[in-house]
N, C-alpha and C. Protein backbone atom coordinates (compact mmCIF):
# COMPACT_ATOMS: atom_id res chain seq x y z
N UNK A 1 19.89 15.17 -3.70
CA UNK A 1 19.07 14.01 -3.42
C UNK A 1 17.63 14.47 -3.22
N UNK A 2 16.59 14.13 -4.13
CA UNK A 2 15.58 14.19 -4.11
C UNK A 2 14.56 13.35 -2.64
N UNK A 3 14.14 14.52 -1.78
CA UNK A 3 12.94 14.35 -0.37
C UNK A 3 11.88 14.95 -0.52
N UNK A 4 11.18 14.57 0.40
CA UNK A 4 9.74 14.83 0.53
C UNK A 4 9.12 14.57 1.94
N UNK A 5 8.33 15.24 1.99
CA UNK A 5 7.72 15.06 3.69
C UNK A 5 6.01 15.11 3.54
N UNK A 6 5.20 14.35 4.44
CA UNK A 6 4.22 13.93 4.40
C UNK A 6 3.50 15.06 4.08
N UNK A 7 3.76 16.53 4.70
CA UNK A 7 2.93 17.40 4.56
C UNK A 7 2.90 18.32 3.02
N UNK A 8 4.02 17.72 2.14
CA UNK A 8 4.81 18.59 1.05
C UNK A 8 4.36 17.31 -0.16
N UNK A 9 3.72 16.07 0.34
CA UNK A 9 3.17 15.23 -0.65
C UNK A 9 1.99 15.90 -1.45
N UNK A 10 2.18 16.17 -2.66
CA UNK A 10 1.15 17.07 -3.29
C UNK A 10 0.18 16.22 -3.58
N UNK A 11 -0.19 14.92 -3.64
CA UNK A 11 -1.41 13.89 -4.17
C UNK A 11 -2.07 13.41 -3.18
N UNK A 12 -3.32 13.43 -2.62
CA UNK A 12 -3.84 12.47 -1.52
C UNK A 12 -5.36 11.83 -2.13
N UNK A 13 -5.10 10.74 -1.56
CA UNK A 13 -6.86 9.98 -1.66
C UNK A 13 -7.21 9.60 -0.82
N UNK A 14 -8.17 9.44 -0.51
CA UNK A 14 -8.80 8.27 0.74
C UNK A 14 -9.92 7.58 0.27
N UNK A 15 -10.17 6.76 0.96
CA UNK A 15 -11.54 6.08 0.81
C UNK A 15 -11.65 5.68 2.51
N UNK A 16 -12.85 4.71 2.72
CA UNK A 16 -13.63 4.28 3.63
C UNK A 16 -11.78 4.00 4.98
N UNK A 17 -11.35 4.27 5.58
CA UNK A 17 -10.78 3.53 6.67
C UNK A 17 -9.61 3.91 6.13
N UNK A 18 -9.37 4.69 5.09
CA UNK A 18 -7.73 5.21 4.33
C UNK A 18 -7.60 6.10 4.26
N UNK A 19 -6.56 6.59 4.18
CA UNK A 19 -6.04 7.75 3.50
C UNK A 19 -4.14 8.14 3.55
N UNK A 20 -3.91 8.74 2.66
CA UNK A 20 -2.45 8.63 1.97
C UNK A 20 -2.20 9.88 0.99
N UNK A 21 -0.88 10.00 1.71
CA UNK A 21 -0.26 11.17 0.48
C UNK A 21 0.82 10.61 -0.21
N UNK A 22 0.46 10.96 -1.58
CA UNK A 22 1.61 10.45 -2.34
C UNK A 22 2.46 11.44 -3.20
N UNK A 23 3.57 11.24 -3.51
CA UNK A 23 5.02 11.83 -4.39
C UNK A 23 6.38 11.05 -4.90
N UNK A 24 5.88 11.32 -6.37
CA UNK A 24 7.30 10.61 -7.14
C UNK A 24 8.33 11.35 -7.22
N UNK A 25 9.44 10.49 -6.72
CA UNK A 25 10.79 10.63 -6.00
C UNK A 25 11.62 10.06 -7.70
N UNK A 26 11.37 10.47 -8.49
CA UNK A 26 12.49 9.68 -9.81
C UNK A 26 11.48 8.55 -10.00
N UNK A 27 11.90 7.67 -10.01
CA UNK A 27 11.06 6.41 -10.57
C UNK A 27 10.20 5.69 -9.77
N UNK A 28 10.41 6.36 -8.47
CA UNK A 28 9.52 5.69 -7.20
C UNK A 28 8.86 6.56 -6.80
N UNK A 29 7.75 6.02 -6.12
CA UNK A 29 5.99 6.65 -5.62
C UNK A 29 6.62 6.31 -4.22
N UNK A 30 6.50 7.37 -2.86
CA UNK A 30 6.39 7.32 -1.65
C UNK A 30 4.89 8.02 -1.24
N UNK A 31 4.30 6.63 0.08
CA UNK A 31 2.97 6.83 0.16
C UNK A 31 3.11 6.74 1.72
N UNK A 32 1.99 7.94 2.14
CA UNK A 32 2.64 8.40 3.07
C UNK A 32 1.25 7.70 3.64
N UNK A 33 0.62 6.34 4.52
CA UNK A 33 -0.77 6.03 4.84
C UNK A 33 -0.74 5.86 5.80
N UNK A 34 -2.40 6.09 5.97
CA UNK A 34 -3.04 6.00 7.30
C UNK A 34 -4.41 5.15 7.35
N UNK A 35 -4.15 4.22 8.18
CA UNK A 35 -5.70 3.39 8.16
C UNK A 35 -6.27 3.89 9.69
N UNK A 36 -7.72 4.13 9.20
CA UNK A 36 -8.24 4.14 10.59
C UNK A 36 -9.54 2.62 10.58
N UNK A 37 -9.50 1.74 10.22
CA UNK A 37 -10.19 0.56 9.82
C UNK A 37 -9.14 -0.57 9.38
N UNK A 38 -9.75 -1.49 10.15
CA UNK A 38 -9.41 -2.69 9.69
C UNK A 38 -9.70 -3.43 8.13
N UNK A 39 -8.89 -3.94 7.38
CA UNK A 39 -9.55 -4.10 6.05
C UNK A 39 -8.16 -5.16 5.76
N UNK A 40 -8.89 -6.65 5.27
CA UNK A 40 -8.29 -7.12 4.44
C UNK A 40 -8.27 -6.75 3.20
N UNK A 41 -7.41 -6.21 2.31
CA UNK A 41 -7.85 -5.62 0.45
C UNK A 41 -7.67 -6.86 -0.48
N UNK A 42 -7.41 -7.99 -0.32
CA UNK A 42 -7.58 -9.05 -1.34
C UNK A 42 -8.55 -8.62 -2.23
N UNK A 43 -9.55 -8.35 -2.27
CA UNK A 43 -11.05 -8.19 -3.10
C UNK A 43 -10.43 -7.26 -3.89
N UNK A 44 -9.15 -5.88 -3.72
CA UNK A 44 -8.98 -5.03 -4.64
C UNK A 44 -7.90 -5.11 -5.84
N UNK A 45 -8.03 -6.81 -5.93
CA UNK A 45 -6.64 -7.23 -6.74
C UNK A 45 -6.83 -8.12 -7.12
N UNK A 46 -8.38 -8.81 -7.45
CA UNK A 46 -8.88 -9.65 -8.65
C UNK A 46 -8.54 -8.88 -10.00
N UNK A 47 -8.19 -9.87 -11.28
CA UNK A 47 -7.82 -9.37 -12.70
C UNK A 47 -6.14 -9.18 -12.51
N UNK A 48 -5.70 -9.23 -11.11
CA UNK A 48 -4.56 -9.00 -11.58
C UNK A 48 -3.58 -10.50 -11.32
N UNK A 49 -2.28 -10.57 -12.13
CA UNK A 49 -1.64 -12.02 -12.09
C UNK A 49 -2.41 -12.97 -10.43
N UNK A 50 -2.75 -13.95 -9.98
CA UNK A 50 -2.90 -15.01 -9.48
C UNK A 50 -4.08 -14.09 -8.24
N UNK A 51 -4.42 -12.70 -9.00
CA UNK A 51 -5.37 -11.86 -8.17
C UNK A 51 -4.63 -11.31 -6.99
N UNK A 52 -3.08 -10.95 -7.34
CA UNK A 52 -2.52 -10.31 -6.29
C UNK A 52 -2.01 -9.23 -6.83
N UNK A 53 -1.11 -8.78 -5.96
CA UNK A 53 -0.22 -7.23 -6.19
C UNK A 53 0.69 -7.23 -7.13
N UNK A 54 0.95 -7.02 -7.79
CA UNK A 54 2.31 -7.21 -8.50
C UNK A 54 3.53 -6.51 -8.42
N UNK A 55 3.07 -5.32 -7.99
CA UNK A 55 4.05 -4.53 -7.67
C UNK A 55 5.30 -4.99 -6.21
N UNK A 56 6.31 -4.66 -6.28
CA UNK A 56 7.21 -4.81 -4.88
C UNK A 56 6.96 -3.65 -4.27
N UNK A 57 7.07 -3.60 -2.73
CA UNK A 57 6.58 -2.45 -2.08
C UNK A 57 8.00 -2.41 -0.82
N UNK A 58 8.80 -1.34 -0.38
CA UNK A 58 9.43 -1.36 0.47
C UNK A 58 8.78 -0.11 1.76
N UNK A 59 8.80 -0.50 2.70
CA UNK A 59 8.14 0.44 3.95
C UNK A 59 8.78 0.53 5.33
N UNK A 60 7.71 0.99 5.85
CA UNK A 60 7.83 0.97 7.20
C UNK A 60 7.33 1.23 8.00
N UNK A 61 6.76 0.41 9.24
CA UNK A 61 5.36 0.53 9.90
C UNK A 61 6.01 1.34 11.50
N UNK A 62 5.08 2.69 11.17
CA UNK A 62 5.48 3.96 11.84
C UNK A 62 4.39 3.49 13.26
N UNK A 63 3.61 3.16 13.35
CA UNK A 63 2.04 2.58 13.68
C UNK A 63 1.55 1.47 13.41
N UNK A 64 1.33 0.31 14.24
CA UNK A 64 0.25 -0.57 13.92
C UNK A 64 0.97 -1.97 13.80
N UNK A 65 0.50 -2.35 12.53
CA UNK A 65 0.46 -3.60 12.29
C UNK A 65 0.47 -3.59 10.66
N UNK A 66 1.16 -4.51 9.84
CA UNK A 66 0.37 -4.66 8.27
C UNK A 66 0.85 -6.56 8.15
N UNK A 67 0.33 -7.29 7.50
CA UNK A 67 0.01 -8.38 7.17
C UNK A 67 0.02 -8.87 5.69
N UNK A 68 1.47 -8.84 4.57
CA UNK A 68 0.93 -9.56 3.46
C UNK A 68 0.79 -10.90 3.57
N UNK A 69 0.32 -11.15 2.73
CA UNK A 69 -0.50 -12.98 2.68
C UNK A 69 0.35 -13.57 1.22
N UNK A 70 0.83 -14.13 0.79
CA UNK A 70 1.34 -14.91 -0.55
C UNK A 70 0.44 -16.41 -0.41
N UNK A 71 0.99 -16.72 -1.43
CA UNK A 71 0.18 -18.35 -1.78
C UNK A 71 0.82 -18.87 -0.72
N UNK A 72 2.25 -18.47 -0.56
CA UNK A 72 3.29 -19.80 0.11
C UNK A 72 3.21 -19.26 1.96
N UNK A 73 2.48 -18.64 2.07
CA UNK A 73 2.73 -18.40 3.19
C UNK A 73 2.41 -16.74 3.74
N UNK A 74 2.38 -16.26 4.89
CA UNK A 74 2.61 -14.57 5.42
C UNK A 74 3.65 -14.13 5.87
N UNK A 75 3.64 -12.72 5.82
CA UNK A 75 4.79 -12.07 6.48
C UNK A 75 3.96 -10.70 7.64
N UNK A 76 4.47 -10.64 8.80
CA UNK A 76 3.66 -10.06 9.95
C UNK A 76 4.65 -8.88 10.07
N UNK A 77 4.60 -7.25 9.96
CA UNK A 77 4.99 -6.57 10.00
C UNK A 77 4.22 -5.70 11.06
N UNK A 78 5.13 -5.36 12.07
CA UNK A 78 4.58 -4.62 13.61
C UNK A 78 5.17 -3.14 13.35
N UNK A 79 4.92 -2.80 14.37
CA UNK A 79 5.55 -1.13 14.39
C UNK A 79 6.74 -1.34 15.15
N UNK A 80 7.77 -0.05 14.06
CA UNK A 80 8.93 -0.39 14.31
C UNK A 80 10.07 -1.14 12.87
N UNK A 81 9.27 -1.54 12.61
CA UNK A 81 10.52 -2.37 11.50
C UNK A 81 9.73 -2.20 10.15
N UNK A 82 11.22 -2.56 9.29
CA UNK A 82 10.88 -1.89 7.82
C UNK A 82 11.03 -3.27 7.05
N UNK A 83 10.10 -3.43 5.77
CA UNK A 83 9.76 -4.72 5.18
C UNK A 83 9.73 -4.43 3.92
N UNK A 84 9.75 -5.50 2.79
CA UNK A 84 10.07 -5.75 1.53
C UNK A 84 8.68 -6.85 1.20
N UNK A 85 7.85 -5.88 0.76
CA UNK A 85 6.62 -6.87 0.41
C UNK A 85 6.92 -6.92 -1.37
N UNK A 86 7.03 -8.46 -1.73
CA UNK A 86 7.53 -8.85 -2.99
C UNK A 86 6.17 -9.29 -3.78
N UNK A 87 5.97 -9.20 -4.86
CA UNK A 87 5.15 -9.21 -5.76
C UNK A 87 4.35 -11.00 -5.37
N UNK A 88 2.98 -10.81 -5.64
CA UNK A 88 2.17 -11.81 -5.23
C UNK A 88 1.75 -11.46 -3.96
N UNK A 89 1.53 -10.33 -3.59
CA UNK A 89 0.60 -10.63 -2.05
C UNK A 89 -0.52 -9.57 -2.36
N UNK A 90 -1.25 -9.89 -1.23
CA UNK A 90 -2.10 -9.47 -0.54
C UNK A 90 -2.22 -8.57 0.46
N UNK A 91 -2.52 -7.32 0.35
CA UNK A 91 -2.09 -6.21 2.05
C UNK A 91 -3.48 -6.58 3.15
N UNK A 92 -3.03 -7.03 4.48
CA UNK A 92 -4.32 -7.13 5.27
C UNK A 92 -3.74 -5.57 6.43
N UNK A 93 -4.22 -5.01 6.04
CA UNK A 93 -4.46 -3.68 7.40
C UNK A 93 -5.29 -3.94 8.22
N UNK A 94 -4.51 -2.64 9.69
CA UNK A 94 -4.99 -2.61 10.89
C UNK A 94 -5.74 -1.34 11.48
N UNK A 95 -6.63 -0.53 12.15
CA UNK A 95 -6.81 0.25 12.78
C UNK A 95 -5.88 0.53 13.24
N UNK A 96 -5.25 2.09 13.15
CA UNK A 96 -4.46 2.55 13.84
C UNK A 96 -2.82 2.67 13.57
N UNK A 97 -2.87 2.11 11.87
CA UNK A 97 -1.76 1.39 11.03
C UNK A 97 -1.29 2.90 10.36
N UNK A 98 0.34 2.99 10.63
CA UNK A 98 0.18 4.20 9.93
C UNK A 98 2.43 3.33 9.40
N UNK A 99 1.95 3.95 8.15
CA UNK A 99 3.60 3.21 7.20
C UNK A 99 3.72 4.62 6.14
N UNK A 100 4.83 4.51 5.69
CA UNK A 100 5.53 5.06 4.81
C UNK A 100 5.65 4.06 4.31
N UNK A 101 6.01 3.91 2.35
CA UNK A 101 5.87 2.68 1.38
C UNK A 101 6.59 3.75 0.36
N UNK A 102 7.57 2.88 0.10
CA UNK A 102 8.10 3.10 -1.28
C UNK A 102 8.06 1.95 -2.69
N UNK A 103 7.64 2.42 -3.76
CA UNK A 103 6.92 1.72 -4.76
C UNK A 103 7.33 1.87 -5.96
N UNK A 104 8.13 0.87 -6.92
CA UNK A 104 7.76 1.41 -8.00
C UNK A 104 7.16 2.41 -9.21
N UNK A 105 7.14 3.19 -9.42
CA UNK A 105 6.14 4.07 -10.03
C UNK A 105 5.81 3.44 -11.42
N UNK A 106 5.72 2.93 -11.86
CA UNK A 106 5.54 1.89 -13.77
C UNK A 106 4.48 1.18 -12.99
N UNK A 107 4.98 0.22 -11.90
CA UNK A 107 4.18 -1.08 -11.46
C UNK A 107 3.41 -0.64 -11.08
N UNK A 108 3.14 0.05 -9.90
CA UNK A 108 2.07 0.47 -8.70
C UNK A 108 1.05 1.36 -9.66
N UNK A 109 0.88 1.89 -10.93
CA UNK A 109 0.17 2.56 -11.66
C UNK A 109 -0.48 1.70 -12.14
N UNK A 110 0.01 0.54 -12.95
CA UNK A 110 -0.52 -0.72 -13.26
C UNK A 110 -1.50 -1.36 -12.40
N UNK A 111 -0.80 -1.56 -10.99
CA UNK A 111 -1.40 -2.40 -10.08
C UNK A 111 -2.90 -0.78 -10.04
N UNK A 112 -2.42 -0.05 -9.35
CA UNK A 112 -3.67 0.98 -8.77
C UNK A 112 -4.75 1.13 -9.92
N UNK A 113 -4.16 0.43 -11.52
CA UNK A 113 -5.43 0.88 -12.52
C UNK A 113 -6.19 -0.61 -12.12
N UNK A 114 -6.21 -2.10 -12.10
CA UNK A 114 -7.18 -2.21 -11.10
C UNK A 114 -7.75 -2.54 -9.71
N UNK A 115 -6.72 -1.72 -9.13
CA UNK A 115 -7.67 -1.38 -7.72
C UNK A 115 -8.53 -0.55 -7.57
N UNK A 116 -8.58 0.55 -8.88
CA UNK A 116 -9.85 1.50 -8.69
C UNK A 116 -11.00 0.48 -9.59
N UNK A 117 -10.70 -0.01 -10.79
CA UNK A 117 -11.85 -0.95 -11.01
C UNK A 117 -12.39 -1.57 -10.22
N UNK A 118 -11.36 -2.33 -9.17
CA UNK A 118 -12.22 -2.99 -8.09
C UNK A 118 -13.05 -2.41 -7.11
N UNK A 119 -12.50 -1.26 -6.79
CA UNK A 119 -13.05 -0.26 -5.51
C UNK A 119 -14.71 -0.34 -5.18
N UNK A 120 -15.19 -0.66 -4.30
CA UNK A 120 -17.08 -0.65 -4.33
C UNK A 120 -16.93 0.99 -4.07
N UNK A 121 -18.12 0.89 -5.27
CA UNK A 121 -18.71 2.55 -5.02
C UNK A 121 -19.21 3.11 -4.05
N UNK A 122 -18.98 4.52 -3.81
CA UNK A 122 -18.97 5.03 -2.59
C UNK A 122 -18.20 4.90 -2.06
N UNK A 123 -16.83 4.04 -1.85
CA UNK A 123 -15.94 3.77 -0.97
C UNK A 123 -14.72 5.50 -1.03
């Protein structure tokens, strides 16, 4: 059975209030993040279907708080419990937010080609 541990994640990025290590597990991306900023990311998921995520995301909030938003409504994820964010949302992060996320790897490549188009420079 294919594992991995945050420190053995060979990929990391950050920007402004982020940062994350990532490793594909077979067909799935595990992202190992950390927010130190508050940030709604709606703005990083214009161009995509109804300007949301498309990808499904499964996690678990180790730290904090996370917040997706859908058309039909939110889902409020605290620390402590593990969630199934389904295609069409929006991620609102917290200071101090720290999750493990397991992802698709096809979709979340899709989705991340434009969230870096969206990204403001310098970020």
């Amino acid at each position: 059975m294919p594992s991995i541990s945050k420190a053995q994640a060979e990929h990391e990025e950050s920007a402004a209030g982020f940062s994350a290590r990532f490793h594909e597990l077979d067909d799935y991306t595990v992202a190992f993040e950390s927010h130190t900023a508050d940030g709604d990311l709606a703005a990083l998921f214009k161009g995509l279907p109804g300007d949301r995520c498309q990808c499904p995301h499964w996690g678990y909030v180790l730290k904090g708080k996370v917040v997706f938003h859908y058309a039909d409504g939110e889902d409020i994820v605290t620390e402590g419990h593990a969630y199934y964010a389904r295609p069409g949302h929006t991620p609102e992060l917290f200071k101090g937010t720290e999750v493990v996320e397991f992802s698709p790897t096809a979709a979340l490549a899709e989705t991340m080609e434009a969230v870096m188009k969206n990204l403001p420079a310098g970020a």
